[in-house]
C-alpha atoms as a PDB file:
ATOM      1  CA  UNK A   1       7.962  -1.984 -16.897  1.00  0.00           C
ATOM      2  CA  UNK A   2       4.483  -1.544 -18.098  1.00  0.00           C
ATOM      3  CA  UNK A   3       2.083   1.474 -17.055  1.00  0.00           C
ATOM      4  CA  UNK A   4       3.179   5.169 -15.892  1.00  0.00           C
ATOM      5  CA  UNK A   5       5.260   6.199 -12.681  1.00  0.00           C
ATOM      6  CA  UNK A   6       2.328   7.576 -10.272  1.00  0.00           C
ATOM      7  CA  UNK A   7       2.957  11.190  -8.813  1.00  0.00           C
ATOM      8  CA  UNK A   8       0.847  12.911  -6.710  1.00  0.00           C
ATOM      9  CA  UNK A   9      -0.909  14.712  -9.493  1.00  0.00           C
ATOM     10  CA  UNK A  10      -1.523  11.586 -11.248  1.00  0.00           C
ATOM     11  CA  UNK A  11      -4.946  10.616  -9.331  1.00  0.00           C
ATOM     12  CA  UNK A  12      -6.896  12.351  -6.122  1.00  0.00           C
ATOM     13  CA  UNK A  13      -5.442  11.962  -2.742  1.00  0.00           C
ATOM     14  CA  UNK A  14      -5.388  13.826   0.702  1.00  0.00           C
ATOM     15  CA  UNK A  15      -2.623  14.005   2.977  1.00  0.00           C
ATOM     16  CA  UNK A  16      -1.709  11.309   6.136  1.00  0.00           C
ATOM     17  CA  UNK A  17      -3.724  12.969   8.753  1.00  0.00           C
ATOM     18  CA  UNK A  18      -2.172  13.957  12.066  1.00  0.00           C
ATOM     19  CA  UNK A  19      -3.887  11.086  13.544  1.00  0.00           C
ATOM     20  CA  UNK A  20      -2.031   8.585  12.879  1.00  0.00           C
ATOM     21  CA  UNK A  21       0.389   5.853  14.689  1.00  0.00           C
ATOM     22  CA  UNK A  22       3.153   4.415  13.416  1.00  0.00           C
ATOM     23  CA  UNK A  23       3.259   0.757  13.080  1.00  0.00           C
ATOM     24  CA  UNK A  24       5.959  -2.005  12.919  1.00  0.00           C
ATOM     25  CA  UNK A  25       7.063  -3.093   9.313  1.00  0.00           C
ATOM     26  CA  UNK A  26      10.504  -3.248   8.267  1.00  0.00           C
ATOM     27  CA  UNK A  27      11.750  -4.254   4.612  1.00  0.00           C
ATOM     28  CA  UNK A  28      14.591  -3.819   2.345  1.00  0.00           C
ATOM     29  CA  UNK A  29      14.766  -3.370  -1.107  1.00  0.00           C
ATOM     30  CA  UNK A  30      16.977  -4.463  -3.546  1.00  0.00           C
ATOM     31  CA  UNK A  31      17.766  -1.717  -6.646  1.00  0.00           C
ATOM     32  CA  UNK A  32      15.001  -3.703  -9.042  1.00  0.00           C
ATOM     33  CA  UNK A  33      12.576  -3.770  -5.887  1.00  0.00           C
ATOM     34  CA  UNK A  34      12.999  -0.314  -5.187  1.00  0.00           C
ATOM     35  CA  UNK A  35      12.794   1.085  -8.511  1.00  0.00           C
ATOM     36  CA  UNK A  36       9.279  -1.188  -9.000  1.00  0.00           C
ATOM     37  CA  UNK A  37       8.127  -0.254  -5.833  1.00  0.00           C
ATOM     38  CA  UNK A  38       8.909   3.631  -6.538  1.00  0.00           C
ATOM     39  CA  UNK A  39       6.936   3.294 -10.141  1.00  0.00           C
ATOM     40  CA  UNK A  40       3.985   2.935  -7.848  1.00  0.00           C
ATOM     41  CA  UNK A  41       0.464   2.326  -9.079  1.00  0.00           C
ATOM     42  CA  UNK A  42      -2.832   4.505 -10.501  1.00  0.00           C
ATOM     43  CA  UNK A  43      -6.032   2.968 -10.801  1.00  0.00           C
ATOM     44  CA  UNK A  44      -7.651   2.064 -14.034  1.00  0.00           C
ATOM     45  CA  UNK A  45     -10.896   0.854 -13.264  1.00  0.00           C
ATOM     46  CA  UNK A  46     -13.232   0.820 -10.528  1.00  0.00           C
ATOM     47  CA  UNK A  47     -11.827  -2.654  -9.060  1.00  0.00           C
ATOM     48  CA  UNK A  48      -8.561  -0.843  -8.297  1.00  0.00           C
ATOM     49  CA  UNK A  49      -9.062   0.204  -4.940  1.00  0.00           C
ATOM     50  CA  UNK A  50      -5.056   1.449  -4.313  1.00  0.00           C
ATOM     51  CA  UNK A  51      -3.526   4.176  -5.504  1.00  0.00           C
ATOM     52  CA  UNK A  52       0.299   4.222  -4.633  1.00  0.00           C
ATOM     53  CA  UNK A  53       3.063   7.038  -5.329  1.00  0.00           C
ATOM     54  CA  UNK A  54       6.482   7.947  -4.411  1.00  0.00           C
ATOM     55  CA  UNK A  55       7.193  11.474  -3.558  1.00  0.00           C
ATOM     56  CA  UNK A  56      11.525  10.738  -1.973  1.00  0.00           C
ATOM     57  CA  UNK A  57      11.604  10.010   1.250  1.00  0.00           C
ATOM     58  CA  UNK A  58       8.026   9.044   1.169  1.00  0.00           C
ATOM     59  CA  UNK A  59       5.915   5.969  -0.138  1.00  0.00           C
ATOM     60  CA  UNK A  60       2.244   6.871  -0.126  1.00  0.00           C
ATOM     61  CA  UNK A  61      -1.114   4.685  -0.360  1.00  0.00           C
ATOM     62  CA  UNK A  62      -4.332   5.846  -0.974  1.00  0.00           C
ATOM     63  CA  UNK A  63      -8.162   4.524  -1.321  1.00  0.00           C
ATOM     64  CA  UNK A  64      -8.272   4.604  -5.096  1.00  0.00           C
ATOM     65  CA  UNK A  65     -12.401   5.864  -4.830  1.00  0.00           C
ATOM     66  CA  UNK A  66     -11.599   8.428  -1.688  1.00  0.00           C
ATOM     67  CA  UNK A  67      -8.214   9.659  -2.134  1.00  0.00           C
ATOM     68  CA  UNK A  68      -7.873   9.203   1.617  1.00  0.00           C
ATOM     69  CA  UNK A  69      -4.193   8.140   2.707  1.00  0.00           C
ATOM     70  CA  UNK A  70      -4.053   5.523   4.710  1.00  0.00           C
ATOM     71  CA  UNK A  71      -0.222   4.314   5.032  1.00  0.00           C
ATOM     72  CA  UNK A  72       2.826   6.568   4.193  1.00  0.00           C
ATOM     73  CA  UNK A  73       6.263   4.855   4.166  1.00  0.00           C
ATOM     74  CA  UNK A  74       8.991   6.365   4.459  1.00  0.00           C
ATOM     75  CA  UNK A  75      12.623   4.978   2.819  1.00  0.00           C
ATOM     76  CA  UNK A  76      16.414   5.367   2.932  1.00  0.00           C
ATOM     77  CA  UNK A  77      18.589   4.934   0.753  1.00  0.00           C
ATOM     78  CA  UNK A  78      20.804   1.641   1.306  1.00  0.00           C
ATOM     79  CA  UNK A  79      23.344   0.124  -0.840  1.00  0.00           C
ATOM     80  CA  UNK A  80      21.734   0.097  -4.361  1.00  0.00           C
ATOM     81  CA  UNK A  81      18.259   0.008  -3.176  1.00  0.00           C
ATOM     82  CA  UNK A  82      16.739   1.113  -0.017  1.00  0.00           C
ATOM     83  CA  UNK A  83      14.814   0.297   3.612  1.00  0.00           C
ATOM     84  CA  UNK A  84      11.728   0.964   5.210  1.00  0.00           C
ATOM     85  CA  UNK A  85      12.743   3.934   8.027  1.00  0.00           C
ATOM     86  CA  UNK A  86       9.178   4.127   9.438  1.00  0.00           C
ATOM     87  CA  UNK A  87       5.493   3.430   8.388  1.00  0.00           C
ATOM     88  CA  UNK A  88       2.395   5.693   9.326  1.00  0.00           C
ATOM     89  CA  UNK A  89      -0.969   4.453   9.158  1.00  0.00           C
ATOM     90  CA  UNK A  90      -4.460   6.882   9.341  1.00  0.00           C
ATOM     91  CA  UNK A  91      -5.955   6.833  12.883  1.00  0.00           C
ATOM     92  CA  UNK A  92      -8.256   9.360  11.812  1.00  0.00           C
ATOM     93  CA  UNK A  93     -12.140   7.102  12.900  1.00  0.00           C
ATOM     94  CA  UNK A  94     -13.730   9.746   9.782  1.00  0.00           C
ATOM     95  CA  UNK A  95     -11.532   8.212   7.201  1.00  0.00           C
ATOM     96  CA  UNK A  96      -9.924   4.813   8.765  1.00  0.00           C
ATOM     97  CA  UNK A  97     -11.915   2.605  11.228  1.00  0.00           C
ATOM     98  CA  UNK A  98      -9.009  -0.006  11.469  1.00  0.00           C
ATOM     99  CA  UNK A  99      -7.477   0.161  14.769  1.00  0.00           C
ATOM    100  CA  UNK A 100      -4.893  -3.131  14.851  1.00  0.00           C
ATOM    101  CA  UNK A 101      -1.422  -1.941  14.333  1.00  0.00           C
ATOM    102  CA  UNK A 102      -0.051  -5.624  13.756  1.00  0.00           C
ATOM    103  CA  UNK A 103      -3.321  -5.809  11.056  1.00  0.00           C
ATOM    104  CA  UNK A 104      -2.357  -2.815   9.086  1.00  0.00           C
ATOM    105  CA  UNK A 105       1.383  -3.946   9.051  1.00  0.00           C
ATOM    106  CA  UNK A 106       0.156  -7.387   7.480  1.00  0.00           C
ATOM    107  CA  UNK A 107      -2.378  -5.421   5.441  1.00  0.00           C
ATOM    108  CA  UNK A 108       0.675  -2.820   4.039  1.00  0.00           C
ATOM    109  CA  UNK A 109       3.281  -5.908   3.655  1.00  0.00           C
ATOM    110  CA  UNK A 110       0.804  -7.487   1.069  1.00  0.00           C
ATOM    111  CA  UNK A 111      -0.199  -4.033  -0.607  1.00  0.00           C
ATOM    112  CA  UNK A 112       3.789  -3.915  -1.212  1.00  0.00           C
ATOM    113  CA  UNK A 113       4.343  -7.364  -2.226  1.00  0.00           C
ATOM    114  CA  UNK A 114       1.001  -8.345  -4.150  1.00  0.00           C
ATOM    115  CA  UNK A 115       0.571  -4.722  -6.172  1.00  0.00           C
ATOM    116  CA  UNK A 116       3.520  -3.415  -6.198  1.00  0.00           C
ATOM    117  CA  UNK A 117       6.041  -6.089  -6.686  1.00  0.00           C
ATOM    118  CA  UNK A 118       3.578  -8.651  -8.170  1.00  0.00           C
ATOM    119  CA  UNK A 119       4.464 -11.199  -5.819  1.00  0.00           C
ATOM    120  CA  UNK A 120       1.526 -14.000  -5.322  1.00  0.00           C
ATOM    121  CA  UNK A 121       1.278 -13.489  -1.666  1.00  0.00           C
ATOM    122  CA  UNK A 122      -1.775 -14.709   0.992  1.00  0.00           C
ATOM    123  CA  UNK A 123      -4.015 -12.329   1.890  1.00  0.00           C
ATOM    124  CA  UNK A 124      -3.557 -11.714   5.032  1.00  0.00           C
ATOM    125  CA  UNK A 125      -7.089 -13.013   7.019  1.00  0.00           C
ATOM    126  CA  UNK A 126      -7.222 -12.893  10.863  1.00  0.00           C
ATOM    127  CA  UNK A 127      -7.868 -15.972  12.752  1.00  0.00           C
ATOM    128  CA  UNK A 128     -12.094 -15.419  13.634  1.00  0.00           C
ATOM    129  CA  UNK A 129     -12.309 -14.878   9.889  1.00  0.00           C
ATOM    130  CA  UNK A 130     -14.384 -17.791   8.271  1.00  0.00           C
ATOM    131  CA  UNK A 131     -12.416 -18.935   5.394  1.00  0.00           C
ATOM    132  CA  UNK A 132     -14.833 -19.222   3.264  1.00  0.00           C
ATOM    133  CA  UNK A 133     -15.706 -15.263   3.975  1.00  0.00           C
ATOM    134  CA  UNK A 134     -11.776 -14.091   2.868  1.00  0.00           C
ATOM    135  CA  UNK A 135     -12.314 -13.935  -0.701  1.00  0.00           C
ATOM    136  CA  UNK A 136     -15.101 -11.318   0.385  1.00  0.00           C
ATOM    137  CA  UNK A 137     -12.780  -9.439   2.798  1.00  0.00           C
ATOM    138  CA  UNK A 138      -9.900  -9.629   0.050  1.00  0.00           C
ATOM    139  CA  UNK A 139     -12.174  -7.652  -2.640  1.00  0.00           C
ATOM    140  CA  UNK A 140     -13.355  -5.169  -0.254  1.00  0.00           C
ATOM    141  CA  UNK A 141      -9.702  -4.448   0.847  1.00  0.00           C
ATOM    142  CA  UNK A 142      -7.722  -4.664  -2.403  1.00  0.00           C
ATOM    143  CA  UNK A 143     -10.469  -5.098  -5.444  1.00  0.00           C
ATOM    144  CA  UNK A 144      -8.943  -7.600  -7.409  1.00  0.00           C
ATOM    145  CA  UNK A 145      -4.903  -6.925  -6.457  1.00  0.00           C
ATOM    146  CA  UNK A 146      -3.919  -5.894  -9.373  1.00  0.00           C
ATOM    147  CA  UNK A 147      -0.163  -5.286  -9.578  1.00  0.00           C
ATOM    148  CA  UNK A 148       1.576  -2.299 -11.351  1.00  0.00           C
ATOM    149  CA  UNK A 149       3.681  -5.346 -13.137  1.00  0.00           C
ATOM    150  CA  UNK A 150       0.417  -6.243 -15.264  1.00  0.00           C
ATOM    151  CA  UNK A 151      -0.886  -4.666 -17.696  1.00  0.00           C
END
């Protein structure tokens, strides 16, 4: 697998703040899903806007320019790989103005599948979104989703 396994002290980042919620997204992971998903990701250039590490039990994500967390996962082991037990997201209005839970579940769902599995997913775009303004929203959201499967 190409490119380091992220830890904490690879890149800036700030703890979940207590204002948070916890939002509705279950997955499983197979044992070559989890152990991708676990390598996380660091940035490399300026267009990487995520910056994802495992610390067991927890997944987190961070802006990759901030260091701000904005969704912390936490997994179980199960069988050979694992499951999501629960999913945080920032509530904190300084740091995170997002307030749709069902949003930030679609949002983390393609942060797991596009960069960290390197899965060609949709972005997902809500439905008063002109189309033709996603590609806008997209690289103000996730920079040009790279996954931590390319090099």
């Amino acid at each position: 697998m190409p490119g380091e396994i992220a830890t904490a002290a690879s890149w800036k980042n700030e703890p979940l703040p207590e204002a948070r919620t916890r939002i509705a997204y279950a997955r499983g992971f197979d044992s070559d899903e989890h152990a991708r998903v676990t390598r996380g990701l660091v940035p490399r250039e300026t267009e990487d806007k995520w910056f994802v590490y495992h610390q067991a039990p927890w997944l987190y994500f961070h802006r990759g320019w901030t260091g701000i967390c904005i969704y912390a996962v936490r997994l179980r082991p199960e069988c050979e790989g694992s499951a999501v037990e629960e999913a945080w997201v920032n509530r904190a209005p300084e740091q995170y103005r997002e307030t749709d839970d069902a949003h930030d579940a679609a949002i983390l769902s393609f942060l797991v599948e596009r960069l960290l599995l390197g899965r060609s997913v949709p972005f997902p775009v809500r439905a008063h979104v002109d189309p033709a303004k996603a590609s806008l929203l997209l690289d103000r959201v996730v920079g040009r989703a790279r996954s931590s499967t390319e090099e």
